[in-house]
N, C-alpha and C. Protein backbone atom coordinates (compact mmCIF):
# COMPACT_ATOMS: atom_id res chain seq x y z
N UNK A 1 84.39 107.99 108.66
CA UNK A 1 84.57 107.49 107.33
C UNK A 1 84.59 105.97 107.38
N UNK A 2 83.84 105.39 106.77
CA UNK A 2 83.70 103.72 106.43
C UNK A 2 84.16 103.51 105.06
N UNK A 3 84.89 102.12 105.50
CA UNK A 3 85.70 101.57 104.51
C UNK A 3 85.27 100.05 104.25
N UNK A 4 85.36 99.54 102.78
CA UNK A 4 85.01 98.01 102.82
C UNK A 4 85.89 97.01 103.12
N UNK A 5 87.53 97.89 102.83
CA UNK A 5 88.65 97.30 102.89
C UNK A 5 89.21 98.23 103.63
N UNK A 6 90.27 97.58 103.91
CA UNK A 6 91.39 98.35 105.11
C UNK A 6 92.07 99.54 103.93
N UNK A 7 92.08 100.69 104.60
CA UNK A 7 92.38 101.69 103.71
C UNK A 7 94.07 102.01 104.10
N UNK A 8 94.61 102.11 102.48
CA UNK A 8 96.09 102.31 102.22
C UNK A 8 96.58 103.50 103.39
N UNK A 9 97.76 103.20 103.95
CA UNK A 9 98.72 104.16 104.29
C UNK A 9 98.70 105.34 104.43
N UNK A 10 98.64 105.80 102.89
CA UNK A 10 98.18 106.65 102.07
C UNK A 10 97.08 107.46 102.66
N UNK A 11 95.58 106.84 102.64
CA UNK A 11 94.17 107.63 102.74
C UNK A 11 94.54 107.62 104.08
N UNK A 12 95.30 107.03 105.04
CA UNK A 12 95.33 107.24 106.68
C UNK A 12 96.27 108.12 106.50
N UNK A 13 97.19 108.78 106.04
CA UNK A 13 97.71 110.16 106.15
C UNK A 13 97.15 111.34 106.17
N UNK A 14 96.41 110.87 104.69
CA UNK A 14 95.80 111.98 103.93
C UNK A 14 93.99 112.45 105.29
N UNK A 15 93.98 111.44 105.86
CA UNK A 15 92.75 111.89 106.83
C UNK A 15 92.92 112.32 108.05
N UNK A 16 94.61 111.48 108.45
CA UNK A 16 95.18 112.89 109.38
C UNK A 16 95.57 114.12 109.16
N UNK A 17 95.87 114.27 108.17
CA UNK A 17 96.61 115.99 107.67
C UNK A 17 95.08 116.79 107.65
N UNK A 18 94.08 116.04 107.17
CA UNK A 18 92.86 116.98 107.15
C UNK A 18 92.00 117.11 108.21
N UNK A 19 92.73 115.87 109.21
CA UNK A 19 91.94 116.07 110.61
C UNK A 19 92.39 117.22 110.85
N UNK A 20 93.87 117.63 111.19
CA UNK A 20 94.38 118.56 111.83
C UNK A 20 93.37 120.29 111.57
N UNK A 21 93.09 120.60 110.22
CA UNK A 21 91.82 121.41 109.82
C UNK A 21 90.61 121.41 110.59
N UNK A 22 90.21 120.33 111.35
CA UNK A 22 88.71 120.06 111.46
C UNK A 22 88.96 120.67 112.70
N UNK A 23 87.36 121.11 112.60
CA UNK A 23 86.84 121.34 114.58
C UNK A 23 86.16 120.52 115.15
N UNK A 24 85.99 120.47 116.42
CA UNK A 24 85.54 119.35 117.38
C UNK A 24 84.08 119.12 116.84
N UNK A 25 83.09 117.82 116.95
CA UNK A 25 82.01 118.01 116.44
C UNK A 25 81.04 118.62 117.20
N UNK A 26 81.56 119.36 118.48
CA UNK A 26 80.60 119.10 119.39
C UNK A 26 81.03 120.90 120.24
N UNK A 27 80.41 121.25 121.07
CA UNK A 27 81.23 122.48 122.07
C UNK A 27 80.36 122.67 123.27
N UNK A 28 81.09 123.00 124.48
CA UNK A 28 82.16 122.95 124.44
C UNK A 28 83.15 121.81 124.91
N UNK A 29 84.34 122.00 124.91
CA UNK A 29 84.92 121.31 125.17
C UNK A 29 84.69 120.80 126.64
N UNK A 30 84.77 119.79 127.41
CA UNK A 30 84.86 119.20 128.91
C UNK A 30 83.48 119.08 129.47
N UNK A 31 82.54 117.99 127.88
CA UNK A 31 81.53 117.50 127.98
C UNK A 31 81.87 116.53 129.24
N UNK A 32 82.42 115.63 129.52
CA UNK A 32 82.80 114.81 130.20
C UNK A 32 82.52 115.17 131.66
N UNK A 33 82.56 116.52 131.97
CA UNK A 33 82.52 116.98 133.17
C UNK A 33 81.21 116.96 133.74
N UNK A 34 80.13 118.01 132.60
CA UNK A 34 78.97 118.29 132.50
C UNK A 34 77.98 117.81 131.10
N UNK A 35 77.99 116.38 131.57
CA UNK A 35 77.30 115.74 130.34
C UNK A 35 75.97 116.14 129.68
N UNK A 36 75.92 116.51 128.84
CA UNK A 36 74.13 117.42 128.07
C UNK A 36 73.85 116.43 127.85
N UNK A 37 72.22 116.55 127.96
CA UNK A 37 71.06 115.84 127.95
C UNK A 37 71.38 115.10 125.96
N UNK A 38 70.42 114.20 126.20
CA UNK A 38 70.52 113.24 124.88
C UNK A 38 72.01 112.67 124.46
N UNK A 39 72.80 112.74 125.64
CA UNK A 39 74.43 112.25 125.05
C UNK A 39 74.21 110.67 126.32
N UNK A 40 74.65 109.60 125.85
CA UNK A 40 75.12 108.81 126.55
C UNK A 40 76.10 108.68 127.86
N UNK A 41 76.09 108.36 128.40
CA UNK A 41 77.65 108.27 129.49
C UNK A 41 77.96 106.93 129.77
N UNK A 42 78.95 106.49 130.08
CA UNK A 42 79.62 105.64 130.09
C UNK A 42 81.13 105.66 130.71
N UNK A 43 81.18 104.81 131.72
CA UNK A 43 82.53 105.02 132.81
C UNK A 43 82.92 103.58 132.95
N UNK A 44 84.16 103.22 133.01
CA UNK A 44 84.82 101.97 133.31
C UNK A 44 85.46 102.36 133.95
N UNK A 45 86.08 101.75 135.58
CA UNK A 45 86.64 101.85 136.60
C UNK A 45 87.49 100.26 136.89
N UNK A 46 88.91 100.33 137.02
CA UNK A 46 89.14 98.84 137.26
C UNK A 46 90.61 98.86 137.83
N UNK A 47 90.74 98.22 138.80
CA UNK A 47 92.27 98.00 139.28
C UNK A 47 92.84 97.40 138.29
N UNK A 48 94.27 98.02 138.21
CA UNK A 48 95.32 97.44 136.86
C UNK A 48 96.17 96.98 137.61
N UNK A 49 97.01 97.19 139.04
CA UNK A 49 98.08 97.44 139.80
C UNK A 49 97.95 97.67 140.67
N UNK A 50 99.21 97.56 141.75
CA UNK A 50 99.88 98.32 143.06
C UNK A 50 101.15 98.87 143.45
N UNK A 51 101.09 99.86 143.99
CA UNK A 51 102.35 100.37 144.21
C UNK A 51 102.84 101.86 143.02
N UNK A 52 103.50 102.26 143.53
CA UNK A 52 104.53 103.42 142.31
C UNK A 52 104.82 102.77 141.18
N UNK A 53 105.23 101.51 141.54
CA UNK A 53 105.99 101.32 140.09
C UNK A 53 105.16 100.88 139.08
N UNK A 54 104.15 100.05 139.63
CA UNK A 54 102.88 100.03 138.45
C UNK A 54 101.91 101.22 138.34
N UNK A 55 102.08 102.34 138.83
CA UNK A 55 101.41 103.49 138.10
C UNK A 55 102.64 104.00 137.22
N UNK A 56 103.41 104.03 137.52
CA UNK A 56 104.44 104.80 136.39
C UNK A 56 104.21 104.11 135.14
N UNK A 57 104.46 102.53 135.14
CA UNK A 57 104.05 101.81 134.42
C UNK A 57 102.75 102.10 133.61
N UNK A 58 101.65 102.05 133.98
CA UNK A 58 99.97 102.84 133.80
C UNK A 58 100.51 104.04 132.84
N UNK A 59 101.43 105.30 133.59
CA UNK A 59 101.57 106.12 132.78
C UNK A 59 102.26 106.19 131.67
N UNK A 60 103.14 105.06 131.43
CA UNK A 60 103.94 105.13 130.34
C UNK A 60 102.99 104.87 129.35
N UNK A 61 101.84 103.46 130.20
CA UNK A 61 101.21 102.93 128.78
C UNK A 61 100.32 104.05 128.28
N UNK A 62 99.65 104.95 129.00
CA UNK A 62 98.80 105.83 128.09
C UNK A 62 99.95 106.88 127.29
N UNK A 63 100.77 107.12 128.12
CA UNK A 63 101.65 108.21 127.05
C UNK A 63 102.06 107.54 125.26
N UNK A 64 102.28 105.82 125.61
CA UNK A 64 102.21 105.26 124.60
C UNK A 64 100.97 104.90 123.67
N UNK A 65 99.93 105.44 124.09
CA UNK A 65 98.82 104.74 123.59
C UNK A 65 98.14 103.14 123.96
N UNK A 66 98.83 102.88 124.57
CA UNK A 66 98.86 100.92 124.99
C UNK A 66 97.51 100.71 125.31
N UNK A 67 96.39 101.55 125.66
CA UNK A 67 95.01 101.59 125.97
C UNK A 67 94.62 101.28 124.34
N UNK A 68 94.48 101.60 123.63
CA UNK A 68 94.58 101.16 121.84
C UNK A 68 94.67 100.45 121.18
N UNK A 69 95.74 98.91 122.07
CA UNK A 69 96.32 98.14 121.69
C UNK A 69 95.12 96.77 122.04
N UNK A 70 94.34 96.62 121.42
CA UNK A 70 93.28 95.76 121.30
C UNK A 70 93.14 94.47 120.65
N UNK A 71 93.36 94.81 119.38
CA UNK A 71 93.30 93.89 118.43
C UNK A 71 92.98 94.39 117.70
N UNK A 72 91.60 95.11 117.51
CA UNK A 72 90.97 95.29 116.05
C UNK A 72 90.93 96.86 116.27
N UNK A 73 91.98 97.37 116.44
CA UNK A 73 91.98 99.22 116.91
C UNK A 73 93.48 98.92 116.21
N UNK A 74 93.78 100.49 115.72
CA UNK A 74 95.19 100.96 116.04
C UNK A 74 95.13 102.49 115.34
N UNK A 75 95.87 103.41 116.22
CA UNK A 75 95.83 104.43 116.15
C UNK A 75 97.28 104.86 115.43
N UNK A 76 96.70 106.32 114.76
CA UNK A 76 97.78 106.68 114.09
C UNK A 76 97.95 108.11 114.07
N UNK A 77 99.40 108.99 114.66
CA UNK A 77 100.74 108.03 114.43
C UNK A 77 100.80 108.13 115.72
N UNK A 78 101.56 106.48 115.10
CA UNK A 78 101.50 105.83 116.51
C UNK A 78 102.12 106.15 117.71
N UNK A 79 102.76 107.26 117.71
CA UNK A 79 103.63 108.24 118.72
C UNK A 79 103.01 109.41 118.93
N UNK A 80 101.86 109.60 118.95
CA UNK A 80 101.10 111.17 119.11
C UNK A 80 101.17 111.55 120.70
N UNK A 81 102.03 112.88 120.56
CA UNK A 81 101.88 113.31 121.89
C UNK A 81 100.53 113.89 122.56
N UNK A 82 100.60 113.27 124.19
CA UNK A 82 99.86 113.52 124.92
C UNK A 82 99.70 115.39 125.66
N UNK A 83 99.56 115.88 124.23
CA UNK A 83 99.33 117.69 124.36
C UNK A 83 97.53 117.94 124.13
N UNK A 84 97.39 119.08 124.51
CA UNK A 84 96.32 119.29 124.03
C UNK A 84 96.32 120.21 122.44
N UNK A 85 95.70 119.75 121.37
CA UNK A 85 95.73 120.10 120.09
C UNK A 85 96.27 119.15 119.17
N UNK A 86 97.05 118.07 119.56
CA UNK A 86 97.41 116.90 119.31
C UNK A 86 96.16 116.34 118.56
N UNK A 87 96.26 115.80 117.13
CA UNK A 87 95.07 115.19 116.75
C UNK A 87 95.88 113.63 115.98
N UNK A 88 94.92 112.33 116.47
CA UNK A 88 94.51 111.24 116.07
C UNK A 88 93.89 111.08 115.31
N UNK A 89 93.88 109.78 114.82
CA UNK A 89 93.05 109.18 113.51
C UNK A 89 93.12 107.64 113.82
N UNK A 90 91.98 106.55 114.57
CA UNK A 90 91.64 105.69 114.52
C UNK A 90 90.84 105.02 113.76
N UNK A 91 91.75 104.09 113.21
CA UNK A 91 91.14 102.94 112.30
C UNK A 91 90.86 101.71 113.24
N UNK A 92 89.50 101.37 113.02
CA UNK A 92 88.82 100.36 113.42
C UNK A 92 88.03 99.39 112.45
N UNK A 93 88.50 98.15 112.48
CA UNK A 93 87.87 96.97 111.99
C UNK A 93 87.11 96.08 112.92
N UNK A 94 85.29 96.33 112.49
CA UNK A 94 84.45 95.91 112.30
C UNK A 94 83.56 95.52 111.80
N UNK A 95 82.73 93.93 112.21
CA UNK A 95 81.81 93.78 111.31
C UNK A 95 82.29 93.83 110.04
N UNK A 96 83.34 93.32 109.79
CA UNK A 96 83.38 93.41 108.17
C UNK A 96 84.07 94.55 107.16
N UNK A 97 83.70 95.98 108.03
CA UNK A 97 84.73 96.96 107.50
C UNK A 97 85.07 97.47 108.07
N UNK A 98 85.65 98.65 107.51
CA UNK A 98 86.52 99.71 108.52
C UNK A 98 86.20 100.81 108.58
N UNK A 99 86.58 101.69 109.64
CA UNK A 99 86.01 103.19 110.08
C UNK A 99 87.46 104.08 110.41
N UNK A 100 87.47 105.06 109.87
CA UNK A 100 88.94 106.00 110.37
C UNK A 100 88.17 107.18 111.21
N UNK A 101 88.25 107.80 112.39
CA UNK A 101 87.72 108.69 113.19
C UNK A 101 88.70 109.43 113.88
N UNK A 102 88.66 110.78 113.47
CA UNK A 102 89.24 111.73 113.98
C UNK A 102 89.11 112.19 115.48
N UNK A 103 90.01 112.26 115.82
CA UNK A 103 89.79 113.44 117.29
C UNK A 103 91.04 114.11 117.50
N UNK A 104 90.74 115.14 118.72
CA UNK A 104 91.83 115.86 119.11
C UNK A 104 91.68 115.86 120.55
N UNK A 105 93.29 116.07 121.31
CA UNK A 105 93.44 115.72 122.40
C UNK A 105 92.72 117.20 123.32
N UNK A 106 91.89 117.52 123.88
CA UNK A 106 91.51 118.91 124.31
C UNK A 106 92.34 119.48 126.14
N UNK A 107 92.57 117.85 126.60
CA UNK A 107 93.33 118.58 127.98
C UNK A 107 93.61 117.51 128.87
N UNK A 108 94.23 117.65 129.36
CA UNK A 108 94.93 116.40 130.25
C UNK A 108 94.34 116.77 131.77
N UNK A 109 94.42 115.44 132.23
CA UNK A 109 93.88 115.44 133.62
C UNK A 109 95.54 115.13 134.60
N UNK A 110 94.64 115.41 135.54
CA UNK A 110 95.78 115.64 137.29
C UNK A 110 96.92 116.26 136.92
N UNK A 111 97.24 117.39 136.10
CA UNK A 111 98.15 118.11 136.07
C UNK A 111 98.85 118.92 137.34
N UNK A 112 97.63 118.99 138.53
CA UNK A 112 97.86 120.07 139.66
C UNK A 112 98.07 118.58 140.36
N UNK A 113 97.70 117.24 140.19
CA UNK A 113 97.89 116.08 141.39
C UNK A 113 99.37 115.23 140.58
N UNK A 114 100.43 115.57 140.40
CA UNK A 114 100.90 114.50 139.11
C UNK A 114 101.65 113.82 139.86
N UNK A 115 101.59 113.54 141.03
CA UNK A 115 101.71 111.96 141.59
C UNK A 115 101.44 111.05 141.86
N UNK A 116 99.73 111.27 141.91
CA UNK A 116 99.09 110.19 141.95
C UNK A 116 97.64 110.08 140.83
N UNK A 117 97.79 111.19 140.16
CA UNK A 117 96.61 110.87 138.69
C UNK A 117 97.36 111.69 137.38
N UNK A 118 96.91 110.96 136.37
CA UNK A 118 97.46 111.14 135.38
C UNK A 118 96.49 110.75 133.79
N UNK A 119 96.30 111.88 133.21
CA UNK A 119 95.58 111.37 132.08
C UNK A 119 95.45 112.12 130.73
N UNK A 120 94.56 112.23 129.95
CA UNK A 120 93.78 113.31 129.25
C UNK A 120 92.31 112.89 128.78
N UNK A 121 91.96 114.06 127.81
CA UNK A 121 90.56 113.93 127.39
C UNK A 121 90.76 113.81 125.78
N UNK A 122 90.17 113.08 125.08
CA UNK A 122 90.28 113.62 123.05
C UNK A 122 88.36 113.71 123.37
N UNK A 123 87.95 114.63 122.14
CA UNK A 123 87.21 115.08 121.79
C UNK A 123 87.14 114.38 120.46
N UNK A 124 85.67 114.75 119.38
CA UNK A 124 85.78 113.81 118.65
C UNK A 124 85.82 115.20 117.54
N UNK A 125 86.46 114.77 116.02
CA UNK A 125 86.25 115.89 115.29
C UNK A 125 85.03 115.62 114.14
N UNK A 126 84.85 116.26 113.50
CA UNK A 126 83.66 116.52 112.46
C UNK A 126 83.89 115.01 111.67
N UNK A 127 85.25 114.48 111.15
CA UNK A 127 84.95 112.75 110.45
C UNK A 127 85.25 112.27 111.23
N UNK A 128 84.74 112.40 112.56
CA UNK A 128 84.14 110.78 113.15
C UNK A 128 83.07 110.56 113.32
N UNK A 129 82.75 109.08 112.95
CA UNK A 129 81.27 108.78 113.49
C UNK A 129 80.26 108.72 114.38
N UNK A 130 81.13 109.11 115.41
CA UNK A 130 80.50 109.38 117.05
C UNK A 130 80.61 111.13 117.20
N UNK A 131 80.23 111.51 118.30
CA UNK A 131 80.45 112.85 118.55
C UNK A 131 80.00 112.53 120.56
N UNK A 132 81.58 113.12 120.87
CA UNK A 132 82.04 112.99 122.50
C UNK A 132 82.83 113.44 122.93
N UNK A 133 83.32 112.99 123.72
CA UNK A 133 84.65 113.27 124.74
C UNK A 133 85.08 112.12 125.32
N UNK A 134 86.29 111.97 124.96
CA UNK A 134 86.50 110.66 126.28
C UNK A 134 87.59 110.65 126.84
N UNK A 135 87.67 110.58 128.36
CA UNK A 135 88.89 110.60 129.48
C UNK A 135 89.58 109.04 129.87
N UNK A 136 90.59 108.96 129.50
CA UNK A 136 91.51 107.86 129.61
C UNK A 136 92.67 108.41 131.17
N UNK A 137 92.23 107.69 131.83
CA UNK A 137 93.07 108.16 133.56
C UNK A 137 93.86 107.10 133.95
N UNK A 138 94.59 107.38 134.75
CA UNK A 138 95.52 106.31 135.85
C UNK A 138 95.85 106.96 137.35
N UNK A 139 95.07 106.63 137.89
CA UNK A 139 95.63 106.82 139.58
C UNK A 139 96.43 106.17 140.26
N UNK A 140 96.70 106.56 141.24
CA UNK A 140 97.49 105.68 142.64
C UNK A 140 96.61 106.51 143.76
N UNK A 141 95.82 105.10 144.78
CA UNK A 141 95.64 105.76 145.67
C UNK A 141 96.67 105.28 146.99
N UNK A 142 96.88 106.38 147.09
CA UNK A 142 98.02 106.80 148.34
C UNK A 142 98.08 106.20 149.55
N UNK A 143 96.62 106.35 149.60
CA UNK A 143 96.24 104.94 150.94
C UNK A 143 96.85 103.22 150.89
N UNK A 144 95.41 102.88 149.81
CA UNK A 144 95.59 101.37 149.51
C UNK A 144 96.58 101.08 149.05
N UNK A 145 97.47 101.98 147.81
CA UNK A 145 98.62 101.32 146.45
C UNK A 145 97.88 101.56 145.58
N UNK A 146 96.39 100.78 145.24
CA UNK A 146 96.18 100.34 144.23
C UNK A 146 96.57 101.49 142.77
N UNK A 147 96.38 101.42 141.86
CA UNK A 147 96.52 101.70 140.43
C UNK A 147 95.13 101.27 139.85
N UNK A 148 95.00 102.25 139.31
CA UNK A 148 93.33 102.49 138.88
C UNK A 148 93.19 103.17 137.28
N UNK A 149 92.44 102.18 136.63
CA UNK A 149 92.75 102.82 135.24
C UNK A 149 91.04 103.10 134.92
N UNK A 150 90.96 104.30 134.59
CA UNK A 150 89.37 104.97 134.34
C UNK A 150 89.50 105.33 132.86
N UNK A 151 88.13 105.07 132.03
CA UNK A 151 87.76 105.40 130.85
C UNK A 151 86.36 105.90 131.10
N UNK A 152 85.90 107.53 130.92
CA UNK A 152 84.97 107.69 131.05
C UNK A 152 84.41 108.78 129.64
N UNK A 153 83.48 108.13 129.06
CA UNK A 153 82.95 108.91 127.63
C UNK A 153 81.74 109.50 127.50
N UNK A 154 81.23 110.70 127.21
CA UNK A 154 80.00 111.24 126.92
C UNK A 154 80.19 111.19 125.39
N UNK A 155 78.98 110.29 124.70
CA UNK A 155 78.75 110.64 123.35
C UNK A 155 76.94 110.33 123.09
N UNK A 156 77.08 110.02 121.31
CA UNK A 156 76.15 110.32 120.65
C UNK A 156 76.12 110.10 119.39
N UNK A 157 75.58 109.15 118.33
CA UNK A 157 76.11 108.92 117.58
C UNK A 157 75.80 109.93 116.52
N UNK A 158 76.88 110.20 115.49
CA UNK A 158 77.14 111.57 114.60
C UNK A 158 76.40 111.38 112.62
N UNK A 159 77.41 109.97 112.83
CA UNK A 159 77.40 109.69 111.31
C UNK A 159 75.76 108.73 111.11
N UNK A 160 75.21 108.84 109.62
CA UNK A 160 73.75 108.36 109.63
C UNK A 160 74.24 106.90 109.66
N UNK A 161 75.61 106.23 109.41
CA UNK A 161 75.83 104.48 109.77
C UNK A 161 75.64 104.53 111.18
N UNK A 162 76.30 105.02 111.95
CA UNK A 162 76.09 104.98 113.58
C UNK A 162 75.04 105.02 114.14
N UNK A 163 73.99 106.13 113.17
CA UNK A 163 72.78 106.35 113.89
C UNK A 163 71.98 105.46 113.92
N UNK A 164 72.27 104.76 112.64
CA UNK A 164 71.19 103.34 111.63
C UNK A 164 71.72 102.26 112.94
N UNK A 165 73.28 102.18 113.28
CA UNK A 165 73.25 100.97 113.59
C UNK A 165 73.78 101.14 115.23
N UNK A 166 72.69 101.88 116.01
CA UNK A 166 73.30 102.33 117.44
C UNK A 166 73.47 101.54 118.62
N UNK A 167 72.85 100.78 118.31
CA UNK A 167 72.55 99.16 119.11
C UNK A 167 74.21 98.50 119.06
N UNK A 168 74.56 98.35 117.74
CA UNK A 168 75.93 98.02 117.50
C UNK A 168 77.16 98.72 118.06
N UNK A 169 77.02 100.10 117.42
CA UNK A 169 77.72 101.28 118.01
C UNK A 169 77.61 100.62 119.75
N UNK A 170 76.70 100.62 120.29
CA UNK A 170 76.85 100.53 121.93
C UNK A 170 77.40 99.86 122.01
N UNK A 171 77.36 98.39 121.78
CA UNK A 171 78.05 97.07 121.90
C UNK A 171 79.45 97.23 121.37
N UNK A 172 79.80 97.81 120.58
CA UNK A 172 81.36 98.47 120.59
C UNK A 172 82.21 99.31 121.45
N UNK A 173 81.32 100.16 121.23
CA UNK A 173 81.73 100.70 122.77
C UNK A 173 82.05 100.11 123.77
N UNK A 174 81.37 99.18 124.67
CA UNK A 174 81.14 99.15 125.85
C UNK A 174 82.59 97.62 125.17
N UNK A 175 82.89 96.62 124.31
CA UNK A 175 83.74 96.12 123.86
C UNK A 175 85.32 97.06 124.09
N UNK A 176 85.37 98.13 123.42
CA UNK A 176 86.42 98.97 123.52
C UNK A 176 86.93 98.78 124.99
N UNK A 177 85.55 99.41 125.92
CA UNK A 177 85.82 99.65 127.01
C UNK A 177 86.92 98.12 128.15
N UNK A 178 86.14 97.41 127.52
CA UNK A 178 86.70 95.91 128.35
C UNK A 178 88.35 95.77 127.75
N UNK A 179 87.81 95.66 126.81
CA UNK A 179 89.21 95.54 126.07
C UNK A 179 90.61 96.69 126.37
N UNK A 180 89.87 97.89 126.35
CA UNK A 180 91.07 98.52 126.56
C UNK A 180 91.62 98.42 127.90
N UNK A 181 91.14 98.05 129.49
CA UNK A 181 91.76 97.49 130.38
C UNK A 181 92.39 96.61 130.04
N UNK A 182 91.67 95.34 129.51
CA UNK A 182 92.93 94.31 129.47
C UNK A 182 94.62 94.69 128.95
N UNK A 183 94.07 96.01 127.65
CA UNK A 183 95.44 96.20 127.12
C UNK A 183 96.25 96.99 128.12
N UNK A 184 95.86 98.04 129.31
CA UNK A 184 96.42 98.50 129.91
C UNK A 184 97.44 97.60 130.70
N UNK A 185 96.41 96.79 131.58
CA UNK A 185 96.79 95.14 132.88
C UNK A 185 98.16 94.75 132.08
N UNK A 186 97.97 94.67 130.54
CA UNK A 186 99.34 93.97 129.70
C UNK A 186 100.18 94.59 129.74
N UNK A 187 100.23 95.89 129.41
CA UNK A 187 101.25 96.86 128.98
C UNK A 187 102.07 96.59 130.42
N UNK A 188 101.16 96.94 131.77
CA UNK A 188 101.86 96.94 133.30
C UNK A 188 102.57 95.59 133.01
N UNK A 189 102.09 94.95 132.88
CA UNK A 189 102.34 93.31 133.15
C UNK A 189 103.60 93.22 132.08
N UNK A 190 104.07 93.77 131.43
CA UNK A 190 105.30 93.99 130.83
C UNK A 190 105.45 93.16 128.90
């Protein structure tokens, strides 16, 4: 959904309560794994940290959303648990207007490793303008220390603005992507 102005309170409720209704745009779920042909991919890999205490750190910030925390992003509400069925609603200001995009959380990663990876996947629902999957992670490797924060997305664009303007769409994306490390590095960084 595109907006010219930042949309009231209000229409960001009213598009989460009706996200919760919607189905994924896409099936099945854990595109990410086995990406289909004509979908994009896209992976960001980047040291955030070292040691335990900056992955715990790592994990607090995704349990908080702190990957989100950009500038021109913010997700709502802003306390959504990290379950699977859990559904979001991101408002994004760009270019001039705004976009609200649904997803739902479909499954969390390193559940069988949960000492040293930690994450999940959202899926996108029917009002968003993209149609994907995307995995937001935090490791510790056991060896080095380091703390490792991964964003990896299979999409495609959904809505006919996205499709018109996909060139852009990419360049957002791959923006998100930079950006949302830095917000992670911060969140650790206290």
């Amino acid at each position: 959904m595109f907006f010219l102005r930042r949309p009231s309170i209000q229409v960001i409720e009213r598009v989460l309560a009706a996200s919760s209704g919607l189905p994924l745009s896409y099936a099945p779920a854990g595109l990410v794994q086995s990406p289909p042909r004509g979908f994009d991919v896209d992976a960001t890999r980047a040291v955030i940290g070292r040691g335990e205490a900056d992955f715990e750190r790592a994990r607090t910030a995704l349990t908080s959303w702190k990957q989100f925390d950009v500038g021109w992003a913010e997700l709502f509400p802003k306390r959504a648990p990290i379950e699977p069925g859990a559904v979001v609603v991101l408002l994004v200001h760009h270019l001039g207007f705004w976009s609200l995009n649904g997803s739902r959380i479909v499954y969390r990663v390193g559940e069988t490793e949960p000492d040293c990876r930690f994450g999940f996947a959202y899926g996108t629902l029917l009002n968003h303008s993209e149609m994907g999957e995307e995995i937001f992670e935090v490791s510790l490797d056991p060896r080095s220390g380091e703390v490792t924060y991964r964003i990896q997305a299979v999409s495609r664009p959904r809505a006919p603005l996205a499709r018109m303007g996909y060139p852009i769409a990419r360049m957002l994306q791959a923006r998100f992507r930079r950006d949302s490390v830095e917000a992670v590095r911060r969140a650790i960084a206290g």
